[in-house]
Protein backbone atom coordinates (compact mmCIF):
# COMPACT_ATOMS: atom_id res chain seq x y z
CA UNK A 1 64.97 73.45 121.31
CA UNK A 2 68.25 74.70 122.48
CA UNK A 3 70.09 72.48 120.71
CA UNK A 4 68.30 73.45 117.35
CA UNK A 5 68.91 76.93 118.06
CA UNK A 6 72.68 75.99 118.60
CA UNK A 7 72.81 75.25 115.20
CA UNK A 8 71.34 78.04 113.54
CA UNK A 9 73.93 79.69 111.10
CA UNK A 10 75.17 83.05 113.11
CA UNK A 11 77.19 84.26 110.33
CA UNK A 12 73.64 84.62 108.97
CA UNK A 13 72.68 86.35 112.24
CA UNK A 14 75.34 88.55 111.64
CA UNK A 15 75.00 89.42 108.30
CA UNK A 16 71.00 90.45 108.76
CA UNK A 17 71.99 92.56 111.81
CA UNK A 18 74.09 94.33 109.99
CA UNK A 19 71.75 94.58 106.94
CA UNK A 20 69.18 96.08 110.10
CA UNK A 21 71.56 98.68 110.86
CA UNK A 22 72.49 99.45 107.55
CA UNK A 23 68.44 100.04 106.51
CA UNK A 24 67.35 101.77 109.70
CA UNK A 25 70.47 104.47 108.71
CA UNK A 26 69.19 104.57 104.82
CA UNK A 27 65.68 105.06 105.88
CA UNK A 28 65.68 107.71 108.10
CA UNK A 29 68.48 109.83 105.76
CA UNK A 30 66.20 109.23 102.79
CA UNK A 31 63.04 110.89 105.53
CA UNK A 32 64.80 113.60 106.86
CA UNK A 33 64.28 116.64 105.21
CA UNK A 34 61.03 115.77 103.34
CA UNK A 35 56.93 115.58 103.21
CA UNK A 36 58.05 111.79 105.41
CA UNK A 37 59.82 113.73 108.37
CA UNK A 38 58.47 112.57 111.55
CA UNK A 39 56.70 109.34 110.49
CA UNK A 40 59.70 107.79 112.19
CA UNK A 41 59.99 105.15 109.35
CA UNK A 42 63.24 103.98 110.42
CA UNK A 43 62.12 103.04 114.03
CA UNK A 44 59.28 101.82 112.22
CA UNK A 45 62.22 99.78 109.93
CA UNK A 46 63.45 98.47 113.06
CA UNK A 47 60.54 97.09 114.42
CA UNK A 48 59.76 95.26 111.03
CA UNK A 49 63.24 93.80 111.30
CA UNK A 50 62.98 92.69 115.22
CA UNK A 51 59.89 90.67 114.30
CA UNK A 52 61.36 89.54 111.52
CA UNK A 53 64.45 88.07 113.75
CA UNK A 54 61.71 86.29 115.94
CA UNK A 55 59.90 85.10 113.06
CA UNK A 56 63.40 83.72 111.42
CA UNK A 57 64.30 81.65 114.81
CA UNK A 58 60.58 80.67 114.71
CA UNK A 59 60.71 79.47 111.27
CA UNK A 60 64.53 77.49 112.20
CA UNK A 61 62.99 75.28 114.66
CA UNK A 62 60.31 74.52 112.81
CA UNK A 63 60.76 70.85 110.75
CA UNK A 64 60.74 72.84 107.22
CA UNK A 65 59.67 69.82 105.77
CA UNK A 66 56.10 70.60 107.51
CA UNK A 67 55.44 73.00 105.08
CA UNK A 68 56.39 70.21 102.10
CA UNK A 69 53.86 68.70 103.53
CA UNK A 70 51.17 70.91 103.51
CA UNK A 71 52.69 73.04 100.23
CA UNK A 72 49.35 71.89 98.50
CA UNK A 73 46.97 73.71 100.81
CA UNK A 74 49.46 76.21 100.88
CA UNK A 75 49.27 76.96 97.22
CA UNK A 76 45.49 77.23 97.66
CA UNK A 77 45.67 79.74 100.58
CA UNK A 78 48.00 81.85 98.42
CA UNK A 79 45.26 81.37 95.25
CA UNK A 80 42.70 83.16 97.47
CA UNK A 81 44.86 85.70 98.94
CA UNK A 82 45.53 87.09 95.66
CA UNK A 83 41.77 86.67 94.44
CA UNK A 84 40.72 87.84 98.02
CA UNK A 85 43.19 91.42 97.54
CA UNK A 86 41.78 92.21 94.00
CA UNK A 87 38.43 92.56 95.28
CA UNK A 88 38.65 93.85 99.05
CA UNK A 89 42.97 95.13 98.96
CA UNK A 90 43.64 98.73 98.96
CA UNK A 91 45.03 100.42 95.69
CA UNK A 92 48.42 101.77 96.36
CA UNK A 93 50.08 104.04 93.76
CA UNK A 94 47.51 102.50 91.28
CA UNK A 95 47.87 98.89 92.51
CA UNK A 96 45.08 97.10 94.63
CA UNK A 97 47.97 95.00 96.19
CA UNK A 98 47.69 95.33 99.72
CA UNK A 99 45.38 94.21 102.43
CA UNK A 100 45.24 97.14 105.36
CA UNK A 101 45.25 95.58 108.48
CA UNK A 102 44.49 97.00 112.61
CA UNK A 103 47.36 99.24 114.07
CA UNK A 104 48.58 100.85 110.77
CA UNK A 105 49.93 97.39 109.19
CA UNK A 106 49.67 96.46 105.71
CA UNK A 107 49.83 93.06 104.00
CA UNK A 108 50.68 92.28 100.72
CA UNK A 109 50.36 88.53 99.62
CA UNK A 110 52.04 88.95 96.48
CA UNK A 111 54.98 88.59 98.62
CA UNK A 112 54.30 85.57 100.23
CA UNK A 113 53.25 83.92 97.45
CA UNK A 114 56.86 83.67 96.42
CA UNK A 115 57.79 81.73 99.16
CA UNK A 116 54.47 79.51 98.91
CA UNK A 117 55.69 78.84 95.06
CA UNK A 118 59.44 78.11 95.78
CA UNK A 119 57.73 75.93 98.20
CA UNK A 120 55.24 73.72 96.41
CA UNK A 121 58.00 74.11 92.90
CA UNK A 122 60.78 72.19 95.50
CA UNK A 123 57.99 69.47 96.56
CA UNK A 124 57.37 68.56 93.14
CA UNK A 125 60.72 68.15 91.70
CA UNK A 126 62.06 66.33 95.05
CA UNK A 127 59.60 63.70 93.95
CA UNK A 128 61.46 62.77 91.18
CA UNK A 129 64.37 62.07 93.12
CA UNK A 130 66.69 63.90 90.84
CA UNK A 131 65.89 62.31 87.41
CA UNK A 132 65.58 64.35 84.89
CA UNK A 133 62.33 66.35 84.53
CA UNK A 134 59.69 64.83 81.81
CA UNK A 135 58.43 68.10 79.60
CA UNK A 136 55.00 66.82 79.70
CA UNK A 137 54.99 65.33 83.33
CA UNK A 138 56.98 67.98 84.89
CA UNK A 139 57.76 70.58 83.36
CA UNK A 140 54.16 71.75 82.25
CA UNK A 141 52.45 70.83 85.29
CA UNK A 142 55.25 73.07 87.12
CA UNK A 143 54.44 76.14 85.00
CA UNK A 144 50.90 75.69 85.61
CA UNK A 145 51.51 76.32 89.16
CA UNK A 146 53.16 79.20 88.43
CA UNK A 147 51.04 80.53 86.18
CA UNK A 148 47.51 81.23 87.98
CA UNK A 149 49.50 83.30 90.85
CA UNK A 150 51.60 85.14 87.54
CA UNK A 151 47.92 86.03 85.86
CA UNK A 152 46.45 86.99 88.91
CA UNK A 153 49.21 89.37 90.34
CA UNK A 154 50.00 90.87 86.79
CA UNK A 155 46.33 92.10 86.93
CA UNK A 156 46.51 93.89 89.83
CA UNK A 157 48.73 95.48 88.19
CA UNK A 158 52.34 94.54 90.19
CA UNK A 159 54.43 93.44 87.35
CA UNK A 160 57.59 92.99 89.83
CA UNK A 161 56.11 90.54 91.49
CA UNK A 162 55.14 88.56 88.88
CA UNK A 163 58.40 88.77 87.06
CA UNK A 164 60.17 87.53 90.10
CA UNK A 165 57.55 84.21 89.82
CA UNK A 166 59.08 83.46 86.62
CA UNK A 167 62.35 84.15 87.49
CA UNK A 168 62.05 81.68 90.53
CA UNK A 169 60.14 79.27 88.05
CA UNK A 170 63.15 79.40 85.44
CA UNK A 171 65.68 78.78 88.19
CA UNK A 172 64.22 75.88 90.06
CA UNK A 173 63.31 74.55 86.76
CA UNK A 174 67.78 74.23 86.21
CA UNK A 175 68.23 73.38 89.56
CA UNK A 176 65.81 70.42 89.31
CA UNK A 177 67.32 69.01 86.38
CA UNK A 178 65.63 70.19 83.28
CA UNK A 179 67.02 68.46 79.90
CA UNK A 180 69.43 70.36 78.05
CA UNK A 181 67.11 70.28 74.60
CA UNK A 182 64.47 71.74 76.69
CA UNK A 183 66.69 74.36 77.82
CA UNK A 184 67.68 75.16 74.15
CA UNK A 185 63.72 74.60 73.01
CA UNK A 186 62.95 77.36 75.67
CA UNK A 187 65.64 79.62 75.00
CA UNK A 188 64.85 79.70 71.17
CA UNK A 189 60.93 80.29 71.55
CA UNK A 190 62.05 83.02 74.14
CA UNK A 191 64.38 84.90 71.44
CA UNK A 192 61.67 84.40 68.85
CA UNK A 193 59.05 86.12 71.71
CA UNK A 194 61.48 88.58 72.35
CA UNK A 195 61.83 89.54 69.20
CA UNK A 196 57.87 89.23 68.11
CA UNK A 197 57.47 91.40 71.27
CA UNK A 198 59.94 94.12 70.95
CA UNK A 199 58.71 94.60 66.30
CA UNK A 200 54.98 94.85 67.85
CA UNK A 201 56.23 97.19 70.16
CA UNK A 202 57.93 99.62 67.86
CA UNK A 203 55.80 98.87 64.91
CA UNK A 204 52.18 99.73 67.10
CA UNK A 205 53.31 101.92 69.79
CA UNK A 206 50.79 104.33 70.21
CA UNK A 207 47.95 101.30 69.42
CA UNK A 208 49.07 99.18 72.80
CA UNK A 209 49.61 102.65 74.73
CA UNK A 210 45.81 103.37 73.61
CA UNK A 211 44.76 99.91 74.64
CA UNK A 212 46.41 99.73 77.67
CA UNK A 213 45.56 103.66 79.30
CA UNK A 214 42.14 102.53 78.44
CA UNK A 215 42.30 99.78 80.89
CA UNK A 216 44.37 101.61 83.43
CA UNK A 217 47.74 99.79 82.33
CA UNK A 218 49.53 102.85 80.62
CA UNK A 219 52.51 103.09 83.05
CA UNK A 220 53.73 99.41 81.76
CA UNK A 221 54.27 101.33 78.52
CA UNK A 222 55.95 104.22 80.32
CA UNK A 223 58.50 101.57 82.54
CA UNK A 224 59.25 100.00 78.86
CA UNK A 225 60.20 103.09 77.02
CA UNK A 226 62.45 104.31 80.26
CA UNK A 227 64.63 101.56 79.43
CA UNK A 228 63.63 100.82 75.50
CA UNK A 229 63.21 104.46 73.92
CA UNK A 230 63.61 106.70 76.48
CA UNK A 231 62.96 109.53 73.81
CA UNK A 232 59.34 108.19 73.24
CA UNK A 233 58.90 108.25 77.47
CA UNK A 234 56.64 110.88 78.90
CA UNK A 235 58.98 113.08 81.08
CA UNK A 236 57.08 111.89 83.93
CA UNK A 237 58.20 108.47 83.18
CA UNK A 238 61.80 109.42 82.56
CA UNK A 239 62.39 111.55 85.25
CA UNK A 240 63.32 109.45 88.35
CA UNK A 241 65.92 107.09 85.95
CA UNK A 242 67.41 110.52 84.87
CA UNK A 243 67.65 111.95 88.42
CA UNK A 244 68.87 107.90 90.09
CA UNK A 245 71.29 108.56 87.47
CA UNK A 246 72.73 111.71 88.71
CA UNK A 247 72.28 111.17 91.98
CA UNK A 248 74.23 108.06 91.91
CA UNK A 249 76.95 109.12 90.17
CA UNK A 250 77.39 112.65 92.28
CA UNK A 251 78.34 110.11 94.99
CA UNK A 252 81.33 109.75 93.03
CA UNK A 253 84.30 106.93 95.13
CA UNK A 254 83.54 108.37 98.75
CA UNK A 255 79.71 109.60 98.16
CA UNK A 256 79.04 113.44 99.49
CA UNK A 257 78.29 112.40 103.05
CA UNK A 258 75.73 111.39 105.42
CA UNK A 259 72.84 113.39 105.22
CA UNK A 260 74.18 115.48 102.32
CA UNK A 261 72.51 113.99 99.20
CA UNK A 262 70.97 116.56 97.78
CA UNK A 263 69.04 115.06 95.00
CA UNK A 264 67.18 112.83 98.22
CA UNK A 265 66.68 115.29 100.75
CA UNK A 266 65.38 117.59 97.99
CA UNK A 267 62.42 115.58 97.01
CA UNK A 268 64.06 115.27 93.57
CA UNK A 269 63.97 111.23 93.96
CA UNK A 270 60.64 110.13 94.44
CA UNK A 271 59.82 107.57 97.36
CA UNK A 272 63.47 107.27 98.06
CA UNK A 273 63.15 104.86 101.42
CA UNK A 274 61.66 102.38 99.40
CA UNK A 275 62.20 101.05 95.83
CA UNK A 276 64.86 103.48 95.06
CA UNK A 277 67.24 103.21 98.38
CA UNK A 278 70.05 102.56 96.35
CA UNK A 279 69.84 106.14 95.36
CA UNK A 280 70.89 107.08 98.66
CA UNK A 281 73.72 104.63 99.13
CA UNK A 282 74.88 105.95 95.58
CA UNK A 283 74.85 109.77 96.56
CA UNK A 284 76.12 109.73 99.95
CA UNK A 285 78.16 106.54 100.31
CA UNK A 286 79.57 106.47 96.71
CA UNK A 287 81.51 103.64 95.43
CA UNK A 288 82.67 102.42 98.23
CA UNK A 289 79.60 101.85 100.04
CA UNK A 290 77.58 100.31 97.07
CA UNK A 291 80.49 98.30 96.82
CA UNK A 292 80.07 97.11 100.49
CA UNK A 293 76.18 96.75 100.72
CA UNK A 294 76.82 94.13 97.56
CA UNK A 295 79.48 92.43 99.57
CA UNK A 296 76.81 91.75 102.41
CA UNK A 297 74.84 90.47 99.49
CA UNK A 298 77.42 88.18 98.23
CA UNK A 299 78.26 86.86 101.51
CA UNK A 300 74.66 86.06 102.20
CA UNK A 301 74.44 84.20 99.10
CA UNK A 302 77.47 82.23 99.45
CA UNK A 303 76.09 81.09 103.13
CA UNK A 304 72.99 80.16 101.54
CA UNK A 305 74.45 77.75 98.48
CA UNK A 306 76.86 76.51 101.85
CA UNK A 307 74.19 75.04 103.83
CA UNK A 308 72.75 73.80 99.99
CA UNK A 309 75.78 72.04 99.19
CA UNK A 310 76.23 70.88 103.04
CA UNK A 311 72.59 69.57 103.29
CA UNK A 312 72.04 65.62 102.38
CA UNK A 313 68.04 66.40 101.59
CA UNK A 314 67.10 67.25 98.07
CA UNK A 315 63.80 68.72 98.86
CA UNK A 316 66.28 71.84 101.10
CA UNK A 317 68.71 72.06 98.83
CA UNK A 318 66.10 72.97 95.79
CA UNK A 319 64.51 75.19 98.54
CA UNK A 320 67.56 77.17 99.53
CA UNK A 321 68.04 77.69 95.56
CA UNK A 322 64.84 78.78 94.92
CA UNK A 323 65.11 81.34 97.37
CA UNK A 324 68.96 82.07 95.54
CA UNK A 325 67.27 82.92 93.36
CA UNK A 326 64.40 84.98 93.81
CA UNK A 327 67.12 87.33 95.79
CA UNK A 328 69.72 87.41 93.13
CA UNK A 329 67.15 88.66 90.77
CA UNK A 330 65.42 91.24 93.03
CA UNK A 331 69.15 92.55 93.78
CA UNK A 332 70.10 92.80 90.22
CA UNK A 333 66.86 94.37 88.92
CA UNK A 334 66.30 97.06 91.77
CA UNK A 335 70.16 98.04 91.18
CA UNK A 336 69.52 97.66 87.21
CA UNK A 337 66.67 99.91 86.65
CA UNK A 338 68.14 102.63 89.20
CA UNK A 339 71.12 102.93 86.90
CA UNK A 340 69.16 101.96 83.44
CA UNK A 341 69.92 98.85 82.41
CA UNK A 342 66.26 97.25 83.78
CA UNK A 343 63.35 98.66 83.34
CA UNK A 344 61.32 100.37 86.35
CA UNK A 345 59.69 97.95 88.21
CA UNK A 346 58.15 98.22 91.75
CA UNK A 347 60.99 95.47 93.18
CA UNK A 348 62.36 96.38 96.92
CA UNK A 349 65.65 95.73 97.58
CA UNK A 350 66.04 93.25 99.81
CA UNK A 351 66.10 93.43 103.78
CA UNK A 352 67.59 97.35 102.72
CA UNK A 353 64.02 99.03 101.44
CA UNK A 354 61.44 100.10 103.94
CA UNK A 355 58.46 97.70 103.94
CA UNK A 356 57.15 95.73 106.59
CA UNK A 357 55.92 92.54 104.23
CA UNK A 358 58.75 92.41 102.59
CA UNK A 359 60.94 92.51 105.22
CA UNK A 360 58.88 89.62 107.28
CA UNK A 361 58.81 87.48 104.39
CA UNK A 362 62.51 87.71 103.33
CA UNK A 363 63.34 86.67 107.07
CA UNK A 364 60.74 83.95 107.21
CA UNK A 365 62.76 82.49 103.35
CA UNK A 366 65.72 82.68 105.20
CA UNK A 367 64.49 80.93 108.62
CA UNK A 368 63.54 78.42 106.13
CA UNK A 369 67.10 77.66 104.70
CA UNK A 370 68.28 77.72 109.03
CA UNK A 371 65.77 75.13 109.47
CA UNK A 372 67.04 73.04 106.37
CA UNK A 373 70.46 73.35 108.25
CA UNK A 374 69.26 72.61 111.45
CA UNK A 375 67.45 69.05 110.83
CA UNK A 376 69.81 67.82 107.79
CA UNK A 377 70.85 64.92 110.26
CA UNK A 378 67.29 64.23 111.41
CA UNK A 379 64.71 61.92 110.02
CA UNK A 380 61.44 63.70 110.02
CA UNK A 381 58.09 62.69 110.56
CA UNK A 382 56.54 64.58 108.14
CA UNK A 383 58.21 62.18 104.88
C-alpha cells in the first residue's frame, strides 16, 4: 500500500490543496454579510474537501480497472438512482435532484452518473482495441448508453447535467477513434438541428414558452433568451447575467479587495457561493486572480493528459480523457454564462463552488486518473 501511495501524483495533491484553500476563502466572502451568515459554509467547504482527499487516496489504491469490470452493474445502479430521485428526491430550486440524507447531507446522483458513464463509455471502446469505431456497432450502442441517463436527468429538470453527458459522450466518442465522415455526418445534422432549433424558436416563441410553463419547464425558455434575445427575457431571468456582468468587470486588473465586493455582499448576486463563485473572484480579485484560478485549471489539466500520454493501458488513458473533458466543459460553461457567452445553466465550477456531491465526486474522477498512474506497470486481475 505504501508503495502505491508513493506513486500518487503530488503535484495533483498540491494543486487540489490549493484549489481547498482557494474555495474555503470564496465561500465564506460570498456568506458574509448575507441571509447565509453563520451557516459556516466554508468550514462546511472544508470538510467536503477533507473527505474528498480520503476518498481520492481511497480511490488511488484501488485497481481502477475494478470498476471496468463491474461498469455494467454500475450503469444499472446509476439507472435507478436517477429513477429512484424523481420519485422520492427533494425538489431544490424547482428540481427534484437530490436525495436528503441523516446529518444535514444531500446526494445528488446526477453527479455520479458522470463518472459511472465516462466509466462504462471507456470499457466499451477499449474493447475495440483502438480500431476505428463501427457507426452501427459502436457508435449507436454508445449513445444509447448515454441517452436513458440524458432523458431521465433532463426531466427532472437539471439541464447542466445532462448537457455535460453529451459533452463527455462527444469527447470520448474522438478520443476513441470515431471516423472522420462520421465526424463530418454529425457535425452537418448538428448545424441543420441548430438551425431547425434556433427558426422554431424565434418563429413560435410564445407557443413553446406556453407549452413548457404548463409543464413546469418555463425557466429553460428564460436561460435561452438570457443568452439568445435577452430583450425577450423576463427581468427576472436577465437580472443575475446583467449584475455577473458588472460585478465582474468592477473588479477591474486588481479586483476591489477582499471582502469588498459590493454587488456579493449586497445580495445583488443571487446564490453567489455556488454556481456563480466566479462572481466573486471577478469583483474582488479582478484580472489577476481569474487569471490565476484558470492557471490552477490549466495545470490540472495538463497533469491529467501527462499521466494519459504516460500510461501504456488504453482503457486509463480514454478514462483520464473522459474526465478532460467533462471538466473542460464545466469550466468553460460556468465562466461562459457568468460573462454571457453560455447560457445559464445550473453547472458548479469545479472543486471552487460550494457543494458537497460535487466536490466528492470530482475527487473520486480524479483518484481515478491516480490509480490509472499508480498500476500502469501492473498486470491486473480484473482483465
Amino acid at each position: 500500500m505504501l508503495d502505491k501511495i508513493k506513486r500518487i501524483d503530488w503535484t495533483i495533491f498540491a494543486i487540489l490543496a490549493v484549489f481547498m484553500i482557494f474555495s474555503s476563502v470564496l465561500i465564506y466572502s460570498a456568506t458574509m454579510d448575507s441571509i447565509y451568515y453563520g451557516s459556516d459554509l466554508h468550514i462546511k467547504a472544508l470538510l467536503n474537501f477533507a473527505l474528498g482527499f480520503l476518498v481520492l487516496i481511497g480511490a488511488s489504491i484501488m485497481d481502477y480497472r475494478l470498476l471496468l469490470k463491474f461498469s455494467g452493474y454500475l450503469y444499472v445502479i446509476g439507472i435507478v438512482l436517477l429513477v429512484a430521485v424523481y420519485f422520492f428526491g427533494e425538489e431544490v430550486n424547482g428540481a427534484r435532484s437530490w436525495f436528503k440524507l441523516p446529518l444535514g447531507f444531500n446526494f445528488q446522483p446526477a453527479e455520479l452518473e458522470k463518472l459511472i458513464l465516462i466509466v462504462s463509455i471507456a470499457g466499451f471502446i477499449a474493447r475495440r482495441k483502438g480500431e476505428p469505431l463501427e457507426f452501427f456497432r459502436d457508435v449507436v450502442p454508445i449513445a444509447g448508453i448515454v441517452f436513458l441517463p440524458f432523458a431521465l436527468v433532463l426531466i427532472q429538470p437539471d439541464l447542466g447535467n445532462a448537457i455535460i453527458y453529451i459533452v463527455i459522450l462527444l469527447g470520448m466518442l474522438w478520443i476513441g477513434n470515431i471516423k472522420y465522415s462520421y465526424v463530418l455526418i454529425g457535425t452537418a445534422l448538428f448545424a441543420g438541428f441548430l438551425a431547425l432549433f434556433l427558426y422554431s424558436f424565434v418563429t413560435y416563441h410564445d407557443q413553446i414558452q406556453h407549452f413548457l410553463e404548463k409543464r413546469g419547464s418555463g425557466h429553460w425558455v428564460e436561460r435561452i433568451d438570457t443568452f439568445l434575445y435577452p430583450d425577450k427575457a423576463s427581468s427576472d431571468a436577465i437580472y443575475q447575467v446583467k449584475k455577473a456582468k458588472i460585478a465582474i468587470g468592477s473588479g477591474e486588473l486588481n479586483g476591489e479587495g477582499f471582502l469588498r465586493g459590493n454587488s456579493v455582499h449586497s445580495g445583488f448576486i443571487p446564490l453567489p457561493f455556488s454556481d456563480s463563485i466566479f462572481v466573486v473572484i471577478g469583483e474582488e480579485f479582478g484580472f489577476i486572480g481569474s487569471s490565476l484560478l484558470l492557471i490552477l485549471y490549466f495545470l490540472l489539466i495538463y497533469r491529467m493528459i501527462l499521466i494519459s500520454i504516460q500510461n501504456g493501458n488504453l482503457s486509463g488513458s480514454i478514462i483520464i480523457l473522459g474526465a478532460v473533458s467533462m471538466f473542460v466543459f464545466q469550466i468553460f460553461e460556468n465562466i461562459g454564462m457568468l460573462i454571457g457567452i453560455m447560457p445559464l445553466t445550473g453547472i458548479t465550477l469545479p472543486f471552487v463552488s460550494y457543494g458537497g456531491t460535487s466536490v466528492l465526486i470530482n475527487m473520486l474522477s480524479l483518484g481515478i486518473v491516480m490509480s490509472i498512474r499508480v498500476h500502469q506497470d501492473e498486470l491486473s486481475l480484473f482483465e
